[in-house]
N, C-alpha and C. Protein backbone atom coordinates (compact mmCIF):
# COMPACT_ATOMS: atom_id res chain seq x y z
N UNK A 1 -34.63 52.66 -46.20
CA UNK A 1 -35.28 51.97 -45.09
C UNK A 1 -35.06 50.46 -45.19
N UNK A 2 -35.12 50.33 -46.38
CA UNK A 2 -34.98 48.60 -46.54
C UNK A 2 -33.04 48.05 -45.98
N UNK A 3 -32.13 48.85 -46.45
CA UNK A 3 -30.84 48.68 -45.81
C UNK A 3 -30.96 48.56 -44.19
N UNK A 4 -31.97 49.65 -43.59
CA UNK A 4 -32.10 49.07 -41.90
C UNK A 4 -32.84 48.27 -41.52
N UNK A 5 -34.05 47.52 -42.09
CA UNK A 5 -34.10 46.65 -41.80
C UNK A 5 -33.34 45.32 -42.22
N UNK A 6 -32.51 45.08 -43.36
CA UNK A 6 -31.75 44.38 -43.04
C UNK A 6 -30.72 43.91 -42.35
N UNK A 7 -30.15 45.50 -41.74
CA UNK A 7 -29.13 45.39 -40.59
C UNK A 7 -30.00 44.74 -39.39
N UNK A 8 -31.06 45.53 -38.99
CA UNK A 8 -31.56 44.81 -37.88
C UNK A 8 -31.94 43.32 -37.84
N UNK A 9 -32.69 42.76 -38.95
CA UNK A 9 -32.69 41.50 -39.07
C UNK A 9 -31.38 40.44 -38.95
N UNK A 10 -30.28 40.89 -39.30
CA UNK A 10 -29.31 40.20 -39.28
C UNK A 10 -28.47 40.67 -37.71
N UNK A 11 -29.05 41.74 -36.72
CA UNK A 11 -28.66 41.84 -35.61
C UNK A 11 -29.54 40.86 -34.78
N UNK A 12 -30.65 40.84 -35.24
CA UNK A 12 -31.41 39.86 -34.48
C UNK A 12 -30.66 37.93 -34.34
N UNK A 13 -30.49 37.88 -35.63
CA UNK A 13 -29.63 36.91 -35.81
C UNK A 13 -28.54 36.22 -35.52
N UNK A 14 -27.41 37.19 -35.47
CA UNK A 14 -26.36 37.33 -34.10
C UNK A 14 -27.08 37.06 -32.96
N UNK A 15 -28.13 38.05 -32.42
CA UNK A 15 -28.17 37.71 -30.89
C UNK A 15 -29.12 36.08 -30.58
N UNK A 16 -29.74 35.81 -31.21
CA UNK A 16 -30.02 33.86 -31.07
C UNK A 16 -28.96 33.13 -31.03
N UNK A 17 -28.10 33.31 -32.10
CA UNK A 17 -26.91 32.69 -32.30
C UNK A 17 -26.31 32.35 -30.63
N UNK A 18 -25.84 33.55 -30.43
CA UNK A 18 -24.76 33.70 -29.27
C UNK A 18 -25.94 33.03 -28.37
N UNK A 19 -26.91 33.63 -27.84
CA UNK A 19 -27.84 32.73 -26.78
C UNK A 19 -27.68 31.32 -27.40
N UNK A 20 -28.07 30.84 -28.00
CA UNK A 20 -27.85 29.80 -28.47
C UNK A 20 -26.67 28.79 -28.16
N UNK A 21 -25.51 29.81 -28.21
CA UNK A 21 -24.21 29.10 -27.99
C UNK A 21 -23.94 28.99 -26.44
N UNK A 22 -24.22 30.07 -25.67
CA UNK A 22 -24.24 30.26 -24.50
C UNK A 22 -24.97 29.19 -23.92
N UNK A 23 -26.39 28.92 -24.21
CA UNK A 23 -26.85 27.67 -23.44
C UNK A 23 -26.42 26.89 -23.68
N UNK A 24 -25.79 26.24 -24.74
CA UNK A 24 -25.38 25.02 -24.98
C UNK A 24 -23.93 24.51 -24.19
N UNK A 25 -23.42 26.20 -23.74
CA UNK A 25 -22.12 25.73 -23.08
C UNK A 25 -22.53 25.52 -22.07
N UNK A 26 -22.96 26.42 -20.91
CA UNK A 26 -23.87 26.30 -19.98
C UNK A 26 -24.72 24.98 -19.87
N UNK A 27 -25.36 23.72 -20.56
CA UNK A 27 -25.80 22.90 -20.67
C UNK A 27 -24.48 21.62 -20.13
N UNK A 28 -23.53 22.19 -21.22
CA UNK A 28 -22.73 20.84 -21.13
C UNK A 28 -21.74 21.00 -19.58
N UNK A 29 -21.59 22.18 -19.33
CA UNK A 29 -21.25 22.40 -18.43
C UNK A 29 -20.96 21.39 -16.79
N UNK A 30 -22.18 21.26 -16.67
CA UNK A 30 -22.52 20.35 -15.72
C UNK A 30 -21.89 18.49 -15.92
N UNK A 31 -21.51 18.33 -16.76
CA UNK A 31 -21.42 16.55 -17.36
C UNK A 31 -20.02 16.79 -17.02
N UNK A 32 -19.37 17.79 -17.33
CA UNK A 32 -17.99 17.75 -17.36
C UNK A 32 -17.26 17.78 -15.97
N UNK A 33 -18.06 18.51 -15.11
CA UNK A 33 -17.73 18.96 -14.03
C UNK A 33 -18.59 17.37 -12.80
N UNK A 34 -18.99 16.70 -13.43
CA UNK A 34 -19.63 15.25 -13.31
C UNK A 34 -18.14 14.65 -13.27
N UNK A 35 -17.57 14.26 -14.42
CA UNK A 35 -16.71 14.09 -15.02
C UNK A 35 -15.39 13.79 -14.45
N UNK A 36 -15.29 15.32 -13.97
CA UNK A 36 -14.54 15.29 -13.21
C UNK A 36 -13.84 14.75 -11.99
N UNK A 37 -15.19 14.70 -11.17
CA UNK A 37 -15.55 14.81 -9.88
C UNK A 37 -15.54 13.42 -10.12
N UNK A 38 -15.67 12.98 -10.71
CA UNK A 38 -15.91 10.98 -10.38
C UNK A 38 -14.45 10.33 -9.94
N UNK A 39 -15.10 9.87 -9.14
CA UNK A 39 -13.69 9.16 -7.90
C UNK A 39 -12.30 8.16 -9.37
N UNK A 40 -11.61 8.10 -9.17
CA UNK A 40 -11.07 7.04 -9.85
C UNK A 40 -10.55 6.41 -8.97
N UNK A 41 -10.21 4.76 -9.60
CA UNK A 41 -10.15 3.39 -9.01
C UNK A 41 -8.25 3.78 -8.59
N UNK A 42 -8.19 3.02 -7.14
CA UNK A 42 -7.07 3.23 -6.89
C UNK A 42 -5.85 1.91 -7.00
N UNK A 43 -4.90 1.77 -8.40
CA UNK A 43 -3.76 1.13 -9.13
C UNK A 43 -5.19 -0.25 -9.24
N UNK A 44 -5.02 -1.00 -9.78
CA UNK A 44 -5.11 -2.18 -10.93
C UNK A 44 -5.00 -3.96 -10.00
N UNK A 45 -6.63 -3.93 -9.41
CA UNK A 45 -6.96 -5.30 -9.26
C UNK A 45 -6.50 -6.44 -10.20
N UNK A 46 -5.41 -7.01 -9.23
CA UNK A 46 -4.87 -8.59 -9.95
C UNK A 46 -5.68 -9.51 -10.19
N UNK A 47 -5.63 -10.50 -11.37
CA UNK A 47 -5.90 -11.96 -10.80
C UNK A 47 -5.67 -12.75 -9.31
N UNK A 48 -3.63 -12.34 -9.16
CA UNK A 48 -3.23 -13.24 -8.34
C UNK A 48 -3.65 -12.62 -7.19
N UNK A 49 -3.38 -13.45 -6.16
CA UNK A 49 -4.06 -13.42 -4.43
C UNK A 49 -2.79 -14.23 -4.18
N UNK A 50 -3.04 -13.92 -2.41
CA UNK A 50 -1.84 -14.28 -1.36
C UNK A 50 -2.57 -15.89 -1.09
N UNK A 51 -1.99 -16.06 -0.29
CA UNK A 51 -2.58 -17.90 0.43
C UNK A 51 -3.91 -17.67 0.68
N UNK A 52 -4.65 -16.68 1.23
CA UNK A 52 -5.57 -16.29 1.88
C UNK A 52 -6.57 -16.01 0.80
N UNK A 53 -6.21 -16.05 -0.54
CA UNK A 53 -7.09 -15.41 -2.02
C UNK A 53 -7.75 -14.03 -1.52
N UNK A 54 -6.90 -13.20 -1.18
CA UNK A 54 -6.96 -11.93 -1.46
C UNK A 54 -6.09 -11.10 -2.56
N UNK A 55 -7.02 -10.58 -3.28
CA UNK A 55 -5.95 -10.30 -4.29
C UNK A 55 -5.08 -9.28 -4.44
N UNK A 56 -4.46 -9.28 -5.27
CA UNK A 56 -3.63 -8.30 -5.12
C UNK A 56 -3.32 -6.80 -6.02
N UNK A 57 -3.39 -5.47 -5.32
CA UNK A 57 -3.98 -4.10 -5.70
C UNK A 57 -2.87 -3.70 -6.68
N UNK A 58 -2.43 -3.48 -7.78
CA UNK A 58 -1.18 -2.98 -7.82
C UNK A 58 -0.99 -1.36 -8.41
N UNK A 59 0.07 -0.86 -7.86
CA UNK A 59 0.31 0.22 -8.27
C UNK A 59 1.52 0.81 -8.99
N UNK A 60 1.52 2.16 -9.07
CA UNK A 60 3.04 2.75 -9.42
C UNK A 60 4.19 2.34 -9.22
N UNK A 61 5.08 1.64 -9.14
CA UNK A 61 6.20 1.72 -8.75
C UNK A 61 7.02 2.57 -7.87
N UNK A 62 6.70 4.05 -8.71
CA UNK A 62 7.12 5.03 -7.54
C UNK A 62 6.47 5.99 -6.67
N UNK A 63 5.26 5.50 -6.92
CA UNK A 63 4.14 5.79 -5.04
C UNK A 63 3.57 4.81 -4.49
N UNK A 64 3.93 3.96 -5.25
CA UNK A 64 3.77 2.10 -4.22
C UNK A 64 4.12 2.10 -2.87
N UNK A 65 3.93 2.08 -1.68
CA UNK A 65 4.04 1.68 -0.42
C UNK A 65 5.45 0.75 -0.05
N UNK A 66 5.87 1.25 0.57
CA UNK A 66 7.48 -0.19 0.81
C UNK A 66 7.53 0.21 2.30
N UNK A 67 7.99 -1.17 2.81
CA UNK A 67 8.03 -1.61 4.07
C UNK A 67 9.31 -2.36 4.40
N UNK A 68 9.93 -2.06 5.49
CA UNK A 68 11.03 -3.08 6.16
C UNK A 68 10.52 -3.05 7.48
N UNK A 69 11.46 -4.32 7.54
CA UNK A 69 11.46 -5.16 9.15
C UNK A 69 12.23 -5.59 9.89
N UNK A 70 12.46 -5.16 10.84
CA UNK A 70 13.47 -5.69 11.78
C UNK A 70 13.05 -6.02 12.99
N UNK A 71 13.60 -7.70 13.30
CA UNK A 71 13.44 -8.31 14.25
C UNK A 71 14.07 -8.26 15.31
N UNK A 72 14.11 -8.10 16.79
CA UNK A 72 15.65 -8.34 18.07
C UNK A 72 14.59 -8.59 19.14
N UNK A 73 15.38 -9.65 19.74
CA UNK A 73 15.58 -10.26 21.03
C UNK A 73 14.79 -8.88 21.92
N UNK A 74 13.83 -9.43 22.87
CA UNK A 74 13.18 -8.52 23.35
C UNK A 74 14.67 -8.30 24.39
N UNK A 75 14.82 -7.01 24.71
CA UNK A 75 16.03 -6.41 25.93
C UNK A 75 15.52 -6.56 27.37
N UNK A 76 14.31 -6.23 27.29
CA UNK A 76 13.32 -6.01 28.76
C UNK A 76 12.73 -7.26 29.06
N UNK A 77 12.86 -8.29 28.29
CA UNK A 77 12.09 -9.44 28.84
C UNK A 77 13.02 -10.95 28.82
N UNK A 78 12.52 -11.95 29.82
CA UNK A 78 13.56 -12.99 29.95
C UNK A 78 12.85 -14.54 29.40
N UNK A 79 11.77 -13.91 28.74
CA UNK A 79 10.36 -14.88 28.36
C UNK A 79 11.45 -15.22 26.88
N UNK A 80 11.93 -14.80 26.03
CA UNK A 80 12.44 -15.39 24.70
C UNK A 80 11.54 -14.57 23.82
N UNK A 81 10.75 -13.20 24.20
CA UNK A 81 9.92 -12.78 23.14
C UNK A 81 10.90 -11.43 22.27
N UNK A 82 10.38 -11.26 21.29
CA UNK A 82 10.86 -10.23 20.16
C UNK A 82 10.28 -9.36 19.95
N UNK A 83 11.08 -8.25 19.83
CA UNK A 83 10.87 -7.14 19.20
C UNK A 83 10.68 -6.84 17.69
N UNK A 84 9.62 -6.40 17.17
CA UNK A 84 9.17 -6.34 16.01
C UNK A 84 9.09 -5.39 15.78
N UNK A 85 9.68 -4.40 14.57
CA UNK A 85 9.58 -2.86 14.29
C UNK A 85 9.85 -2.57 12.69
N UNK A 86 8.70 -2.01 12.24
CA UNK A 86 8.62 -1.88 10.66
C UNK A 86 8.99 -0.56 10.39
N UNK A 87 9.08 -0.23 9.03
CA UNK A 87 9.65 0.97 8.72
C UNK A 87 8.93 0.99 7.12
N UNK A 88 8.04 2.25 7.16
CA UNK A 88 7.36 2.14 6.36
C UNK A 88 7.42 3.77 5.61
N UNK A 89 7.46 3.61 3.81
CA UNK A 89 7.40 4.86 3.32
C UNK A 89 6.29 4.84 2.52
N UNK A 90 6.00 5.69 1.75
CA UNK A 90 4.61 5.97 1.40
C UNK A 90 3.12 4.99 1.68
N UNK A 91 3.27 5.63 3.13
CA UNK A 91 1.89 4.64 4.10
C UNK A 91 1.97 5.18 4.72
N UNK A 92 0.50 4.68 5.67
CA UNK A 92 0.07 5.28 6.98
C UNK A 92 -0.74 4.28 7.40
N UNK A 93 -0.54 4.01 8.26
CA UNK A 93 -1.55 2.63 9.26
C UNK A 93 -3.12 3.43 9.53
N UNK A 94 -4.10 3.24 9.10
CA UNK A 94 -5.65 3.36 8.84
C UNK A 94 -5.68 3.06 10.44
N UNK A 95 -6.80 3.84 11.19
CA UNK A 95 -6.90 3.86 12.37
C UNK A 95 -8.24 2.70 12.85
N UNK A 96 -8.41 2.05 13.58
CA UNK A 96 -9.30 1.24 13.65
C UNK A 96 -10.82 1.46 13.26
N UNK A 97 -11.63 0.80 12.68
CA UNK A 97 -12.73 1.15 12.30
C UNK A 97 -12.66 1.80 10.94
N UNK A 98 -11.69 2.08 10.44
CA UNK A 98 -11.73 2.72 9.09
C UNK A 98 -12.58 1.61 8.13
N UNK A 99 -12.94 2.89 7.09
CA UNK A 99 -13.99 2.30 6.29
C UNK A 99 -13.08 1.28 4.82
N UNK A 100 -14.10 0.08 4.97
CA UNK A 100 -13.54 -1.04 4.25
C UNK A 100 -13.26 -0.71 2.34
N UNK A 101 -12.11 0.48 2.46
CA UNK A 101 -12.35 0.92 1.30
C UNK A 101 -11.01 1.07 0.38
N UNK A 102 -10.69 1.06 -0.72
CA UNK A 102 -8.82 1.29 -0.89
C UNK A 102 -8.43 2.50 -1.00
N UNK A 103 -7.56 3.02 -0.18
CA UNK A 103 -7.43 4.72 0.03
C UNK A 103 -5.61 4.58 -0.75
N UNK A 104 -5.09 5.31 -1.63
CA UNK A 104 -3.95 5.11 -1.62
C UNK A 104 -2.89 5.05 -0.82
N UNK A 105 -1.88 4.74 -0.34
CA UNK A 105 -1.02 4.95 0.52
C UNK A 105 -1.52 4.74 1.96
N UNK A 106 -2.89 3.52 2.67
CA UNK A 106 -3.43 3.29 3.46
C UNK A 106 -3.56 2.06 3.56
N UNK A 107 -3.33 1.31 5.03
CA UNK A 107 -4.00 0.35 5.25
C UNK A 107 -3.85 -0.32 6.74
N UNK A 108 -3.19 -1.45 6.62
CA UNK A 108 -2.60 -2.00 7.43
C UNK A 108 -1.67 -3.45 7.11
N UNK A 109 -1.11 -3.79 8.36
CA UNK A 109 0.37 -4.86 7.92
C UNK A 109 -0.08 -6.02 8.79
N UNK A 110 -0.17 -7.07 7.97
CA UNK A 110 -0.37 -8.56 8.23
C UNK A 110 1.63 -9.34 8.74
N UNK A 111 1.34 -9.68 9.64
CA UNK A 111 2.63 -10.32 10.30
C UNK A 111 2.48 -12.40 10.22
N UNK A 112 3.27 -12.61 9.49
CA UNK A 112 3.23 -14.04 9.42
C UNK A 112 4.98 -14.58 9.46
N UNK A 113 4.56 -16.03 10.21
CA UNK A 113 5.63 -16.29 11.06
C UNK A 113 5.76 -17.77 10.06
N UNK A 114 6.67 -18.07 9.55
CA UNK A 114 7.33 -19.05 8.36
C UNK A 114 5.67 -19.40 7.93
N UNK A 115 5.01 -18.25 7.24
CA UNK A 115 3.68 -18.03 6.28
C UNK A 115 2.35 -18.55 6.86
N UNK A 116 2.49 -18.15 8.11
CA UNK A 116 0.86 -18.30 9.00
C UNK A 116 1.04 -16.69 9.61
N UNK A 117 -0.29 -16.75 9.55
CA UNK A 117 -0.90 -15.40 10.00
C UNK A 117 -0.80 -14.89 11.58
N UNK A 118 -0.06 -13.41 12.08
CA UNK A 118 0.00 -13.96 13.45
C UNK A 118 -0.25 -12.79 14.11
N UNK A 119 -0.86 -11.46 13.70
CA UNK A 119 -1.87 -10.68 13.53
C UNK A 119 -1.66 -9.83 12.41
N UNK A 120 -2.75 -8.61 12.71
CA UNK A 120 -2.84 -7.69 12.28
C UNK A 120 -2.34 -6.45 12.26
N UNK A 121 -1.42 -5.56 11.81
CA UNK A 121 -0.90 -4.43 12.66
C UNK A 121 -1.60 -3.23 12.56
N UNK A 122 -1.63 -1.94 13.47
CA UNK A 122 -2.12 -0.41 12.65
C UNK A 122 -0.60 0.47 13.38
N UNK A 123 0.20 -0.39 14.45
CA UNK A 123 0.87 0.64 14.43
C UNK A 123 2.45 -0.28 14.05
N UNK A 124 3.60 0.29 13.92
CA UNK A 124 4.70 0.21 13.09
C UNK A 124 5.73 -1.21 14.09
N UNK A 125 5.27 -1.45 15.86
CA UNK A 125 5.83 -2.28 16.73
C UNK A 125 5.08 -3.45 17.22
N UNK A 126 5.60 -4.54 17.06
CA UNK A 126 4.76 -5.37 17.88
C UNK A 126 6.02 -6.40 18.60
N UNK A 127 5.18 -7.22 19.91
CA UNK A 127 6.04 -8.10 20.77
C UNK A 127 5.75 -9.38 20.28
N UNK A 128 6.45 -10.21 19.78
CA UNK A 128 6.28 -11.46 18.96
C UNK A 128 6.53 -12.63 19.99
N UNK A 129 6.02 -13.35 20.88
CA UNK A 129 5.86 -14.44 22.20
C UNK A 129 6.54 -15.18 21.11
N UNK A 130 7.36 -15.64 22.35
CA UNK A 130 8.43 -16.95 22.06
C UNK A 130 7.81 -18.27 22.10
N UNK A 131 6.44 -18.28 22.18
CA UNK A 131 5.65 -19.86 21.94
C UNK A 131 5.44 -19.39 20.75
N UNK A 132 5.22 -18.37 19.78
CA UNK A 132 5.34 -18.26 18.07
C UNK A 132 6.76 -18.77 17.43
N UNK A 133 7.72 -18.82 18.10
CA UNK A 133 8.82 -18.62 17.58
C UNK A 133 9.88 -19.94 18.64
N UNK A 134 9.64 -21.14 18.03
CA UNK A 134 10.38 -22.28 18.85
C UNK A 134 12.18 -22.11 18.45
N UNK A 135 12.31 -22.86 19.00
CA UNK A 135 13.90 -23.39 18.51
C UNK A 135 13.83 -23.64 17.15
N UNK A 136 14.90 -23.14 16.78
CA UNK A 136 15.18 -23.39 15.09
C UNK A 136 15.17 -22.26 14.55
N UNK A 137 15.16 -21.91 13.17
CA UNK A 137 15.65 -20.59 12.08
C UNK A 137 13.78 -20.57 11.69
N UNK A 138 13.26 -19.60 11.46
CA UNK A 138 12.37 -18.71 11.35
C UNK A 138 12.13 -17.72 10.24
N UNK A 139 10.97 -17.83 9.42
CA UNK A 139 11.04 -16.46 8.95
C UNK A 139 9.35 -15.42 9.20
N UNK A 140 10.45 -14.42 9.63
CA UNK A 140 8.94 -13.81 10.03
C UNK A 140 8.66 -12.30 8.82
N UNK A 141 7.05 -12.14 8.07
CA UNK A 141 7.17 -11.69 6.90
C UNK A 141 6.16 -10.49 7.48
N UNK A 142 6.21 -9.26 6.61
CA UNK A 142 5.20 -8.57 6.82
C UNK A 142 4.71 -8.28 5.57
N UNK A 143 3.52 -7.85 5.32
CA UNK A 143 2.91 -7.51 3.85
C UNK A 143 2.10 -6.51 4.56
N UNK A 144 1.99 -5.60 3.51
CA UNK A 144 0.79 -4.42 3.21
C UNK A 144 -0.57 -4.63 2.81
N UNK A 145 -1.58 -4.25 3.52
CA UNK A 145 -2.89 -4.70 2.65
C UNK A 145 -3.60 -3.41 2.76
N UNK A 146 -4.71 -3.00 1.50
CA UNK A 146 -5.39 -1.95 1.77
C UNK A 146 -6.43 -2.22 2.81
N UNK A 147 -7.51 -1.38 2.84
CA UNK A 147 -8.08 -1.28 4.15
C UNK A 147 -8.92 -2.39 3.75
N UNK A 148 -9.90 -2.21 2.31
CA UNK A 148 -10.57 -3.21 1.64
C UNK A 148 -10.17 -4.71 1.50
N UNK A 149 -8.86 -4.86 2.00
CA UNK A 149 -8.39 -6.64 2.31
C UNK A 149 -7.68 -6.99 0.82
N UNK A 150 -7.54 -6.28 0.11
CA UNK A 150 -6.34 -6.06 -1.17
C UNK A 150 -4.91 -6.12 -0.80
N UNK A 151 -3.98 -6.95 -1.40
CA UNK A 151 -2.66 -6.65 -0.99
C UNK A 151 -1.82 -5.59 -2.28
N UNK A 152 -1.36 -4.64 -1.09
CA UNK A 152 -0.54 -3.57 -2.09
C UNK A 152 0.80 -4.38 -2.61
N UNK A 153 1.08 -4.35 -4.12
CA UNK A 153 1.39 -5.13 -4.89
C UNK A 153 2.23 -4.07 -5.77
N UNK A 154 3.29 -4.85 -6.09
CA UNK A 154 3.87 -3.72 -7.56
C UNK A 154 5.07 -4.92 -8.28
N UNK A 155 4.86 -4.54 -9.56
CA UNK A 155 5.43 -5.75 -10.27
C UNK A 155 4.53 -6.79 -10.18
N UNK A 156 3.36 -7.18 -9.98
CA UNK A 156 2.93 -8.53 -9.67
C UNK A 156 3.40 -9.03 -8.84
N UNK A 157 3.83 -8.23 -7.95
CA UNK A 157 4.21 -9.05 -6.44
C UNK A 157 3.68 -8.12 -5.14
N UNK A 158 3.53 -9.20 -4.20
CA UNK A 158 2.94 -8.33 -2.99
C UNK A 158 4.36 -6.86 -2.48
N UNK A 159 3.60 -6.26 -1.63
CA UNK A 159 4.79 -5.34 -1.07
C UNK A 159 4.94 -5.94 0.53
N UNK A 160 6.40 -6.59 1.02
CA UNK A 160 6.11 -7.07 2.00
C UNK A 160 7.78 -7.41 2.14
N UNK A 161 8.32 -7.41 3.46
CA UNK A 161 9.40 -7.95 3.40
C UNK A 161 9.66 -9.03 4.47
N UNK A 162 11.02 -9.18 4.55
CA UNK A 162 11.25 -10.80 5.59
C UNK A 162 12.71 -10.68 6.55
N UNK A 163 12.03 -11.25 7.78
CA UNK A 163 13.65 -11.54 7.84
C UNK A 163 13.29 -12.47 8.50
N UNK A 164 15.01 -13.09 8.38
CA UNK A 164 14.89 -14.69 8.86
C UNK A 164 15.76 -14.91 10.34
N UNK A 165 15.29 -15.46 11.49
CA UNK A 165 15.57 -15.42 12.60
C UNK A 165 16.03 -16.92 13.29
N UNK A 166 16.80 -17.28 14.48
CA UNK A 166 17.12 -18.01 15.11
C UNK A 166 17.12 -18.03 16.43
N UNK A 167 15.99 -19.24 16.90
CA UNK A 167 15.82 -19.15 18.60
C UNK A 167 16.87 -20.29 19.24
N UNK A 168 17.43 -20.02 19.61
CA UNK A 168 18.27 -21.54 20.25
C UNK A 168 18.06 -21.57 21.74
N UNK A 169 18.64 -22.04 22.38
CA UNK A 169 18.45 -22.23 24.48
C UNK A 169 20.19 -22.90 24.46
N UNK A 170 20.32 -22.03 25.30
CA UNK A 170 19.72 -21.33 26.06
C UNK A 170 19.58 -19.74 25.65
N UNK A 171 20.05 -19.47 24.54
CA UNK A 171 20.75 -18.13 24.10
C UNK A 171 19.84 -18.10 22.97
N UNK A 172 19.31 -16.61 22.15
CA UNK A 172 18.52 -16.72 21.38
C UNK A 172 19.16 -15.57 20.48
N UNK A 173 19.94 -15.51 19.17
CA UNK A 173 20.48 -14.88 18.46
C UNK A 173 19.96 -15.52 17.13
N UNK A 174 20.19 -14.44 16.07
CA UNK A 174 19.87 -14.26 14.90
C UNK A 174 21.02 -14.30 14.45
N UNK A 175 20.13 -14.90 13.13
CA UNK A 175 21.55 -15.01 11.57
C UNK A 175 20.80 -15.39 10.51
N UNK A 176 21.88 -15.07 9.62
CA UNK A 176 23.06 -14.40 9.57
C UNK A 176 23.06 -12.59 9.63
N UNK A 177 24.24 -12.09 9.46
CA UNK A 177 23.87 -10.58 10.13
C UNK A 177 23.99 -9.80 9.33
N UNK A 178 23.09 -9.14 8.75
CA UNK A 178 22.98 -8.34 7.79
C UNK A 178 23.94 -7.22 7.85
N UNK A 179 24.21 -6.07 6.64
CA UNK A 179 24.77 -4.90 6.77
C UNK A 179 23.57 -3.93 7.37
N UNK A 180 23.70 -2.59 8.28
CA UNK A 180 22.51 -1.55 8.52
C UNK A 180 21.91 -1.13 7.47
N UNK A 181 22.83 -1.06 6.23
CA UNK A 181 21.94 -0.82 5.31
C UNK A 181 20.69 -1.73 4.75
N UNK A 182 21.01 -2.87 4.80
CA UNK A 182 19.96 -3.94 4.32
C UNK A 182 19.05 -3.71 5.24
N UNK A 183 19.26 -3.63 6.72
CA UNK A 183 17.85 -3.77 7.53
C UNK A 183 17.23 -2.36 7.33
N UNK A 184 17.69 -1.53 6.71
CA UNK A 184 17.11 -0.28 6.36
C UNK A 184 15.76 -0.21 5.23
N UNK A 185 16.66 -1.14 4.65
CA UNK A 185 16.27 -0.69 2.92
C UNK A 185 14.47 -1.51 2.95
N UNK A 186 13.73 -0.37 2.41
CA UNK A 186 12.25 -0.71 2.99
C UNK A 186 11.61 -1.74 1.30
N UNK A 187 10.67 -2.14 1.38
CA UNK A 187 10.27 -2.41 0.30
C UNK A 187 10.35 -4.09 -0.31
N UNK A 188 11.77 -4.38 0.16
CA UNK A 188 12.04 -5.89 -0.04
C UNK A 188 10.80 -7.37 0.06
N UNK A 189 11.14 -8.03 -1.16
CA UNK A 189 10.11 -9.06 -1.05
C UNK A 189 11.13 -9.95 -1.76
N UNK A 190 10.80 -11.33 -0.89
CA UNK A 190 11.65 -12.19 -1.07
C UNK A 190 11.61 -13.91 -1.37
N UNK A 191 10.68 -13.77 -1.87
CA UNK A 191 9.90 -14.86 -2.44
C UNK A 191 8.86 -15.01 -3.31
N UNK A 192 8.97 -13.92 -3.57
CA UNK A 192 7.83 -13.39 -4.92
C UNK A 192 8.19 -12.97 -5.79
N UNK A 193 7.69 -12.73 -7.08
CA UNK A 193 8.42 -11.58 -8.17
C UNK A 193 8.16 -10.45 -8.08
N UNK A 194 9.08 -9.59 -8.84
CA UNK A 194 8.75 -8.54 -8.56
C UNK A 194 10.34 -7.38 -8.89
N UNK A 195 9.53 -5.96 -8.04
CA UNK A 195 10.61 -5.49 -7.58
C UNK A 195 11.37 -5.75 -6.06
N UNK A 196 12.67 -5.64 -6.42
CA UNK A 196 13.66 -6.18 -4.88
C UNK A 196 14.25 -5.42 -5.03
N UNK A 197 15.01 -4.91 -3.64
CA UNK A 197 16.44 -4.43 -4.02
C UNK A 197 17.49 -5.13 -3.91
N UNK A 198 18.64 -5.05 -4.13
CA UNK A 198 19.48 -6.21 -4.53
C UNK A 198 20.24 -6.85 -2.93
N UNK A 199 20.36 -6.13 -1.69
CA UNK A 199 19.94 -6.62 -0.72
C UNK A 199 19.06 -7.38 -0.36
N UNK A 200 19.44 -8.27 0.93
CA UNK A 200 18.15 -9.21 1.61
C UNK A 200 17.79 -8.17 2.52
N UNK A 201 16.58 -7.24 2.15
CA UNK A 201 16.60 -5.72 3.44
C UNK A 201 15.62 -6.59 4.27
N UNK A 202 15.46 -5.75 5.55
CA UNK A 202 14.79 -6.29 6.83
C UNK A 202 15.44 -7.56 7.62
N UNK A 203 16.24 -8.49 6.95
CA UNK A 203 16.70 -9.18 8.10
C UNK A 203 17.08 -8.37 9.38
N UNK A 204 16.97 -8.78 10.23
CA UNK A 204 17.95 -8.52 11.63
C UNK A 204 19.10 -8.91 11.89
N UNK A 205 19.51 -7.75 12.77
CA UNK A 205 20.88 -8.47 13.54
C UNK A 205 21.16 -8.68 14.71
């Protein structure tokens, strides 16, 4: 009799154990799945900032946001205004009212005309008035910003490109004239450090 109660005593023993272990997994359970679930920060608030001291967001290299630009002579109009048309890969223009927050691969494109501000964009075209753009060579820039007013950045440099333009009178042509590939090639920044591609991309022709 004494051999069964020691079996049973030591069955009793096992079964605390395992309850034992069971709540404790069951306990931690919840922290992890906390854990989880917690948002992470999207790429790595700079020191540096644009003219405007907004600073700048940076990310991956290769899910960083890149942008080109190409400028032309509006076709439909006799005013001297331009055609403005970006070309953008890993992005999406944030729809108005979006919440002031950094979403990856979101935002919108700031347009500045030899480095003044000359709006805001959400969609990829805009008409650039020929009282922005006098007689003489020009450069008109676009940059990426998150929705939160961060500029998307890689290398320590903004993501934003340029091209440089010429209004004359009576005739209003651009130069010099890039290859299609350069006005292709998205991503280019050209006065900052950074990554470039070895093209001047986004000029016009």
């Amino acid at each position: 009799m004494s051999w069964t109660r020691t079996l049973l005593a030591a069955l009793a023993v096992c079964v605390l154990l395992l309850t034992g272990t069971v709540g404790c997994g069951s306990g931690a359970a919840p922290d992890q799945g906390e854990s989880a679930a917690s948002p992470s920060p999207v790429g790595k608030v700079l020191d540096d900032t644009d003219d405007e001291g907004r600073h700048y967001r940076e990310v991956d290299g290769n899910k960083a946001p890149q942008v080109g630009i190409e400028v032309q002579p509006d076709p439909d109009a006799d005013d001297g205004s331009w055609d403005v048309r970006l070309t953008v890969r890993n992005f999406r223009f944030s729809p108005d009212g979006a919440g002031a927050r950094a979403v990856a691969g979101r935002g919108l494109a700031y347009l500045f005309v030899d480095d003044r501000l000359v709006t805001r964009l959400r969609t990829p075209e805009y008409r650039l008035p020929a009282a922005l753009v006098p007689r003489g060579t020009h450069q008109v820039t676009v940059r990426l910003y998150a929705d939160d007013g961060t500029v998307w950045a890689v290398d320590d440099g903004p993501v934003e490109s340029t091209a440089d333009i010429t209004a004359s009178e009576p005739e209003t042509s651009l130069t010099p004239s890039p290859s299609p590939a350069a006005l292709s090639a998205p991503g280019t920044r050209l006065r900052t450090g950074g990554r470039c591609s070895p093209d001047r991309a986004g000029k016009a022709s």
